[in-house]
C-alpha atoms as a PDB file:
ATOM      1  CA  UNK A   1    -234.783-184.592  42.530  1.00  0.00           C
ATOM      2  CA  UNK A   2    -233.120-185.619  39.345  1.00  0.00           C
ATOM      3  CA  UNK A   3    -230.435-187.904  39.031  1.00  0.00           C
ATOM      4  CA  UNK A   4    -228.272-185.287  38.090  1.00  0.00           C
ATOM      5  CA  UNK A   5    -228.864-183.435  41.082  1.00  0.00           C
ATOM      6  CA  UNK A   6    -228.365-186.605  42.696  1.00  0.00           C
ATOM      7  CA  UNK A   7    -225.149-186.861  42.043  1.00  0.00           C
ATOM      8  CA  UNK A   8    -224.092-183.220  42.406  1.00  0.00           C
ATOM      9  CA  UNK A   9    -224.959-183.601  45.819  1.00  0.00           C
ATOM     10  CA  UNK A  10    -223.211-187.167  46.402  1.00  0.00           C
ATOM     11  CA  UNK A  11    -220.257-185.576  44.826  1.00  0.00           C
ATOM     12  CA  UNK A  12    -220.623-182.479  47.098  1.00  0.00           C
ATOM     13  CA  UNK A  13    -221.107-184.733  49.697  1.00  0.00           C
ATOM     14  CA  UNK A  14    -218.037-186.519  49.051  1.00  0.00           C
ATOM     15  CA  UNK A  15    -215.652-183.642  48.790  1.00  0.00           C
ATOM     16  CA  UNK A  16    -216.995-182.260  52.041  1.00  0.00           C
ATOM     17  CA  UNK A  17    -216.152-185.768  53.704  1.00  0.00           C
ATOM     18  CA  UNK A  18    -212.660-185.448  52.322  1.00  0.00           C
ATOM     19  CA  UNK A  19    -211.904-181.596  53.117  1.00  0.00           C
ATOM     20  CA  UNK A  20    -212.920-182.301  57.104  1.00  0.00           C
ATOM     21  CA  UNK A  21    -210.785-185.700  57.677  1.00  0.00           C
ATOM     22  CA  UNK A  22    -207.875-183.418  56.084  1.00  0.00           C
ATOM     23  CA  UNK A  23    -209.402-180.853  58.515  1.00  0.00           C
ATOM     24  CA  UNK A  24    -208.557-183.079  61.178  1.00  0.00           C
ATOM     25  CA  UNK A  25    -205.445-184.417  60.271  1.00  0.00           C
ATOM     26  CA  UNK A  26    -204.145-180.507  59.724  1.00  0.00           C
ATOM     27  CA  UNK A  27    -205.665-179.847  63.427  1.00  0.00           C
ATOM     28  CA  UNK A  28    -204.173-183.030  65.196  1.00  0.00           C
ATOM     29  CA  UNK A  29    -200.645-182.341  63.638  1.00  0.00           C
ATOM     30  CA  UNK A  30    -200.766-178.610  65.291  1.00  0.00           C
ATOM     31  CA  UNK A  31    -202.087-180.063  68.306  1.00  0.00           C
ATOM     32  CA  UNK A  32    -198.846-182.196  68.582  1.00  0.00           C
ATOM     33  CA  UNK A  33    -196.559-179.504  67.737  1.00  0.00           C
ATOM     34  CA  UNK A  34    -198.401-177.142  70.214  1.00  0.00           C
ATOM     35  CA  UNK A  35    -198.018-179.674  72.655  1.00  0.00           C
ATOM     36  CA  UNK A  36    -194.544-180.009  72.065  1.00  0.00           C
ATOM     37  CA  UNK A  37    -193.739-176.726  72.804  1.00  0.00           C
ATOM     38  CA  UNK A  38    -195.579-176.130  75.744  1.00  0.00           C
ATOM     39  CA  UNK A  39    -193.783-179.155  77.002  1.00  0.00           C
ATOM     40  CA  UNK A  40    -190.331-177.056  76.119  1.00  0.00           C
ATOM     41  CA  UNK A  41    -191.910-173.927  77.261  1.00  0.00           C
ATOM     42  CA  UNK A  42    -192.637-175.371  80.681  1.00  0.00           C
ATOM     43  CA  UNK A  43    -189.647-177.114  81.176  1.00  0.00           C
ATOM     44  CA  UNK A  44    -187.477-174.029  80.414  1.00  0.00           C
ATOM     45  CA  UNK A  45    -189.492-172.587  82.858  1.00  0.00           C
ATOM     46  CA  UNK A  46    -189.198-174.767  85.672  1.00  0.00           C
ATOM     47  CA  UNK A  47    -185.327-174.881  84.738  1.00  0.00           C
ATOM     48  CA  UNK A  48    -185.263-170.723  85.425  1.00  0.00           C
ATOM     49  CA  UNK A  49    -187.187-171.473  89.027  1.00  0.00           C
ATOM     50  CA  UNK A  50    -184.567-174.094  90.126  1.00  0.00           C
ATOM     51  CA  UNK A  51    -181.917-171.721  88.768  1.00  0.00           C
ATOM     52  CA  UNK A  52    -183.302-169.090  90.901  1.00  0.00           C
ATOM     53  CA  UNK A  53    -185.659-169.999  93.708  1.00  0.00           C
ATOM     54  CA  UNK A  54    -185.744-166.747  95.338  1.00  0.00           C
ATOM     55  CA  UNK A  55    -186.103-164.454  92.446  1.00  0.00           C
ATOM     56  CA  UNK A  56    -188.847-166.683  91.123  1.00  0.00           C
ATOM     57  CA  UNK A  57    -190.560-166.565  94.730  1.00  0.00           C
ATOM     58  CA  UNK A  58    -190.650-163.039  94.382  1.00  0.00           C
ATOM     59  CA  UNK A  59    -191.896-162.466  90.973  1.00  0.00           C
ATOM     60  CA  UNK A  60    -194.829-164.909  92.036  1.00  0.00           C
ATOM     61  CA  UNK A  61    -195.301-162.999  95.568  1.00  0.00           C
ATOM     62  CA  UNK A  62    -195.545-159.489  93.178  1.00  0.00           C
ATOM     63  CA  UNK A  63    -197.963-160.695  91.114  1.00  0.00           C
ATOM     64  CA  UNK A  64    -200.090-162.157  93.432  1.00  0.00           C
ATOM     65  CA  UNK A  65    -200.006-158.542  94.984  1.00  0.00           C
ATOM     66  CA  UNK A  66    -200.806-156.680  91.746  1.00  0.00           C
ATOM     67  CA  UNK A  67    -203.681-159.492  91.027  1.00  0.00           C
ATOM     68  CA  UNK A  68    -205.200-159.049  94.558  1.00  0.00           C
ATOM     69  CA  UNK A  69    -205.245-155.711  94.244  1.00  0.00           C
ATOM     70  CA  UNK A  70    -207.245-155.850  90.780  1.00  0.00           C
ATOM     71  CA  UNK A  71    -209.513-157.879  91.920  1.00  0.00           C
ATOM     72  CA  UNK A  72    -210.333-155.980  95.501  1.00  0.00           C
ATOM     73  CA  UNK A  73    -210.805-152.241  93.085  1.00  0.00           C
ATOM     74  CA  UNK A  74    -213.388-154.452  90.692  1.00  0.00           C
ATOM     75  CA  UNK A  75    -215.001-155.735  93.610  1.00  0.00           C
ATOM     76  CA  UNK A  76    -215.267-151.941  94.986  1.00  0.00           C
ATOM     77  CA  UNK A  77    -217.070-151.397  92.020  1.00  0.00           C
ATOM     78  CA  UNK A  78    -219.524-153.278  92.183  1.00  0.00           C
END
């Protein structure tokens, strides 16, 4: 390989080094802000369930119904 060459492919090297630590540093900030809001998210939530106990009780108890039920027609199928 020529020196040339050589240095194409330090310099390649180089920028590739430099676009993944910004990489990173783009993914870790939307990590935090991600986590931030599901932090909001689930305390709004948990704010709504003290609110209304037996309302959320309910929604829980209809779901696990509907999810039950999906699972015993798959497992028919099969």
């Amino acid at each position: 390989m020529s020196e040339k060459d050589e240095k194409k492919m330090e310099t390649m090297q180089k920028q590739m080094e430099e676009t993944m630590v910004k990489m990173k540093k783009e993914f870790d900030e939307k990590m935090d802000m991600l986590e931030v809001e599901a932090q909001k998210t689930l305390d709004k939530s948990r704010d709504v369930v003290r609110e209304h106990p037996l309302t959320s009780l309910g929604i829980a108890f209809g779901v696990g119904l509907i999810v039950g039920a999906i699972l015993l027609k798959s497992m028919d199928k099969d």
